[in-house]
N, C-alpha and C. Protein backbone atom coordinates (compact mmCIF):
# COMPACT_ATOMS: atom_id res chain seq x y z
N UNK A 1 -166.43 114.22 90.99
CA UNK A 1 -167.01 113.17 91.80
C UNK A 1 -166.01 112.75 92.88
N UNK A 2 -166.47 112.90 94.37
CA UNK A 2 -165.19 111.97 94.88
C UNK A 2 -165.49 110.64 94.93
N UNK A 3 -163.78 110.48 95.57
CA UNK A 3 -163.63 108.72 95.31
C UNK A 3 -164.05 108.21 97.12
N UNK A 4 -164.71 107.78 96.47
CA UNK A 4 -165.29 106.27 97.58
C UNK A 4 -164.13 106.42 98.95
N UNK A 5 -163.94 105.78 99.50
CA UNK A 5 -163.17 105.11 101.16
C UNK A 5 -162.97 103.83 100.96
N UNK A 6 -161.98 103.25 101.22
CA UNK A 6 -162.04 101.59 101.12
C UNK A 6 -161.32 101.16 101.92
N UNK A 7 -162.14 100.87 103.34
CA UNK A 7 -161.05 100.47 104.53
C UNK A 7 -160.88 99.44 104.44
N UNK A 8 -160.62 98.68 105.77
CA UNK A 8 -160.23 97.20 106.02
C UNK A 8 -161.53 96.75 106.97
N UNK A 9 -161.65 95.55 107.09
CA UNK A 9 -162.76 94.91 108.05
C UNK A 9 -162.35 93.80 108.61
N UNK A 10 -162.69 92.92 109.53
CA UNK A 10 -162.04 92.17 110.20
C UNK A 10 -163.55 91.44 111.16
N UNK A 11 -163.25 90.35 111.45
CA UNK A 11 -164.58 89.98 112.14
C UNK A 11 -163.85 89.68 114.06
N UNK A 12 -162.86 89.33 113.91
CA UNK A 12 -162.51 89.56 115.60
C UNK A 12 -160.90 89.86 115.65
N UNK A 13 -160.81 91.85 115.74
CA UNK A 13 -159.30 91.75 116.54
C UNK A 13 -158.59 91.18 117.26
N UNK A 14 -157.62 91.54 117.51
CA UNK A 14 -156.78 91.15 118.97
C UNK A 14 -158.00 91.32 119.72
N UNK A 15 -157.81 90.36 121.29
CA UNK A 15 -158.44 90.73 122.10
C UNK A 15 -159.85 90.66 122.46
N UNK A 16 -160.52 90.24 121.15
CA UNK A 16 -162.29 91.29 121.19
C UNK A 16 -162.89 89.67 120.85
N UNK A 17 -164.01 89.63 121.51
CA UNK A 17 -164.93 88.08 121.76
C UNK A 17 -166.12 88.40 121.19
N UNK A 18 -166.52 87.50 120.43
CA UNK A 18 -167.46 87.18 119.64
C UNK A 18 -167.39 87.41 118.55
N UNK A 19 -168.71 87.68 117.75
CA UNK A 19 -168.44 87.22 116.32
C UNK A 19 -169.27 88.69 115.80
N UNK A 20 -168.38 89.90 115.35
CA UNK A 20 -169.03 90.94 115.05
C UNK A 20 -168.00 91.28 114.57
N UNK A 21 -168.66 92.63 113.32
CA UNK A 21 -167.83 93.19 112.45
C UNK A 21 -167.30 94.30 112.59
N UNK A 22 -166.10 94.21 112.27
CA UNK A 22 -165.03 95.85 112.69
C UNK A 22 -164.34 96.34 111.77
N UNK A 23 -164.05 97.47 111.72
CA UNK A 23 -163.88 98.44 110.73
C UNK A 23 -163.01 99.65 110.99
N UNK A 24 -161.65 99.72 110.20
CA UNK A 24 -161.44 101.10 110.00
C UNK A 24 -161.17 101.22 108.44
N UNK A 25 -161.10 102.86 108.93
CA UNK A 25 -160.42 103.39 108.04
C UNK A 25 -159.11 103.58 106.85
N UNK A 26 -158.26 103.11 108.03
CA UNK A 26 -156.88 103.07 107.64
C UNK A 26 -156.07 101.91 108.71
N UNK A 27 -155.19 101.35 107.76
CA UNK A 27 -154.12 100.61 108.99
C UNK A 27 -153.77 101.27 110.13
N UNK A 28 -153.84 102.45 110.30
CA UNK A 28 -153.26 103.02 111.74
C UNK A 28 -153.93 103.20 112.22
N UNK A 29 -155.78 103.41 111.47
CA UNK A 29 -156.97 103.39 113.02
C UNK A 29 -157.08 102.41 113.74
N UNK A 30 -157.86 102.47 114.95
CA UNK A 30 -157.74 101.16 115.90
C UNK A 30 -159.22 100.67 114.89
N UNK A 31 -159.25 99.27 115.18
CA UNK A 31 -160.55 98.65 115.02
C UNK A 31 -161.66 99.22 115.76
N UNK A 32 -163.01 99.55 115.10
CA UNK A 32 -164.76 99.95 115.65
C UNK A 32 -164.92 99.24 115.16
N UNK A 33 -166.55 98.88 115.62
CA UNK A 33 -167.62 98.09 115.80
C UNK A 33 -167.99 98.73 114.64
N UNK A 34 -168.54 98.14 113.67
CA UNK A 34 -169.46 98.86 112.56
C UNK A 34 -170.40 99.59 112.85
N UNK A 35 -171.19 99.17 113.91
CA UNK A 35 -172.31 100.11 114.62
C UNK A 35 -172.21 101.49 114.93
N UNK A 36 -170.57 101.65 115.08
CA UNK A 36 -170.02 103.53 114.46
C UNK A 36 -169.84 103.85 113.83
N UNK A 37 -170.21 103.14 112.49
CA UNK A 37 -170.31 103.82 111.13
C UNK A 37 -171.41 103.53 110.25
N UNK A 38 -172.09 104.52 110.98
CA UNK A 38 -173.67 104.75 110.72
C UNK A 38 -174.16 104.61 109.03
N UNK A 39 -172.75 105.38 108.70
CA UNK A 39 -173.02 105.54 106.93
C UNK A 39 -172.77 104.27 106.31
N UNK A 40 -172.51 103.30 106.80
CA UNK A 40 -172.13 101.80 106.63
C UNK A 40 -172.59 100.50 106.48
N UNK A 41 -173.71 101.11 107.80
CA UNK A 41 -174.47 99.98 108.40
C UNK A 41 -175.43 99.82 107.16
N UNK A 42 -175.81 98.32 107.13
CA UNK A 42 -177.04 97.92 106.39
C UNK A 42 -177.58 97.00 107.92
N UNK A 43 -178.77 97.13 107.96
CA UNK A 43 -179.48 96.20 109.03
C UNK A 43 -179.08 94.64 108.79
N UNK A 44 -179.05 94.13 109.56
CA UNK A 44 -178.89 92.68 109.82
C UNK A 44 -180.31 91.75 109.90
N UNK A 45 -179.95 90.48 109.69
CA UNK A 45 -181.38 89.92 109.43
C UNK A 45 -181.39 88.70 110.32
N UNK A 46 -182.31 88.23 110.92
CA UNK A 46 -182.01 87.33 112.21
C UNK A 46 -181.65 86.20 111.65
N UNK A 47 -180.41 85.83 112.52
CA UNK A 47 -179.54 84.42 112.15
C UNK A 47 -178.13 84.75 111.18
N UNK A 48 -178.13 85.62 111.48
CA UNK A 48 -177.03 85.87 110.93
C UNK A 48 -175.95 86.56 112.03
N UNK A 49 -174.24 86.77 111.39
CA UNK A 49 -173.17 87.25 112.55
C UNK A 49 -173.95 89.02 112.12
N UNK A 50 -173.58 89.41 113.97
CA UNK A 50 -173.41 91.03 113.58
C UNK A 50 -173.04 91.99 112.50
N UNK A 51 -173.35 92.39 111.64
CA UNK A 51 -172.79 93.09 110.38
C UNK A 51 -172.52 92.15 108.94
N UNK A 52 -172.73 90.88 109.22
CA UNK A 52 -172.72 90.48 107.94
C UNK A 52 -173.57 91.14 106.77
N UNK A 53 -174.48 91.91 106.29
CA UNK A 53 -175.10 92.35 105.39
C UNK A 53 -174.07 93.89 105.48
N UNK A 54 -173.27 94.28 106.21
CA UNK A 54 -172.74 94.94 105.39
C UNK A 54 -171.47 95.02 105.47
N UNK A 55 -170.83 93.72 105.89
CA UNK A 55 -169.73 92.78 105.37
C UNK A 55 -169.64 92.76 103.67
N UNK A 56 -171.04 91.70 103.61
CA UNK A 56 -170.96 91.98 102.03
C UNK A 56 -171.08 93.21 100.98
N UNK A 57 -171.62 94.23 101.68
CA UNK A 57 -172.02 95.52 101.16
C UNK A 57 -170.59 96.19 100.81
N UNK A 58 -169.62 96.64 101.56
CA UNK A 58 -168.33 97.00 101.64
C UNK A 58 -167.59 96.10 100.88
N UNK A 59 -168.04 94.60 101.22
CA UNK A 59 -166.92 93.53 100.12
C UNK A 59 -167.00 94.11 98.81
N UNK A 60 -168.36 94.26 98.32
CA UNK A 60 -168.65 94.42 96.84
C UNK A 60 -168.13 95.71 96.41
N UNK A 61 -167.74 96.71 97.65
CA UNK A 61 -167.26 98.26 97.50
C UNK A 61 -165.78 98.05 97.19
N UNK A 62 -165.13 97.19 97.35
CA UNK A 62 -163.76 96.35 97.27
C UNK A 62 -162.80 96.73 98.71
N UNK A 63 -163.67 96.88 99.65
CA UNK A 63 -163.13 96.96 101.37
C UNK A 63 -161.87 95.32 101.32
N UNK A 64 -160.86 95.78 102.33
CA UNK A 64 -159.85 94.78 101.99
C UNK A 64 -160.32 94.05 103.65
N UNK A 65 -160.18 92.60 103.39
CA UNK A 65 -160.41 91.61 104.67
C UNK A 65 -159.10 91.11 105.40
N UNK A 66 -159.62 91.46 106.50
CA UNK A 66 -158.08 91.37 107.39
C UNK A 66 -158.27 90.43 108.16
């Protein structure tokens, strides 16, 4: 079986405005938009921040919050 991925997430880098969720891989990738990680995404539900539904999805995967 392989093992899972368990990046980091972050809701605003250096630099980056507004309130949306970002994602890598590893400490040395730069921060993406979750919206490039297609295998990731859970849809969002109106009234809520960008990517929160799979904020929590990854939390529960044990993704570390930066």
């Amino acid at each position: 079986m392989r093992e899972s991925i368990r990046g980091e997430m972050t809701w605003k880098p250096d630099g980056v405005m507004g309130r949306t969720l970002y994602l890598r891989l590893s400490p040395h990738d730069r921060w993406r938009s979750y919206k490039e990680f297609p295998q990731y995404v859970i849809p969002d539900s109106p009234g809520n921040s960008q990517g929160y539904k799979t904020f929590v999805s990854l939390l529960r995967q044990q993704w570390k919050v930066v």
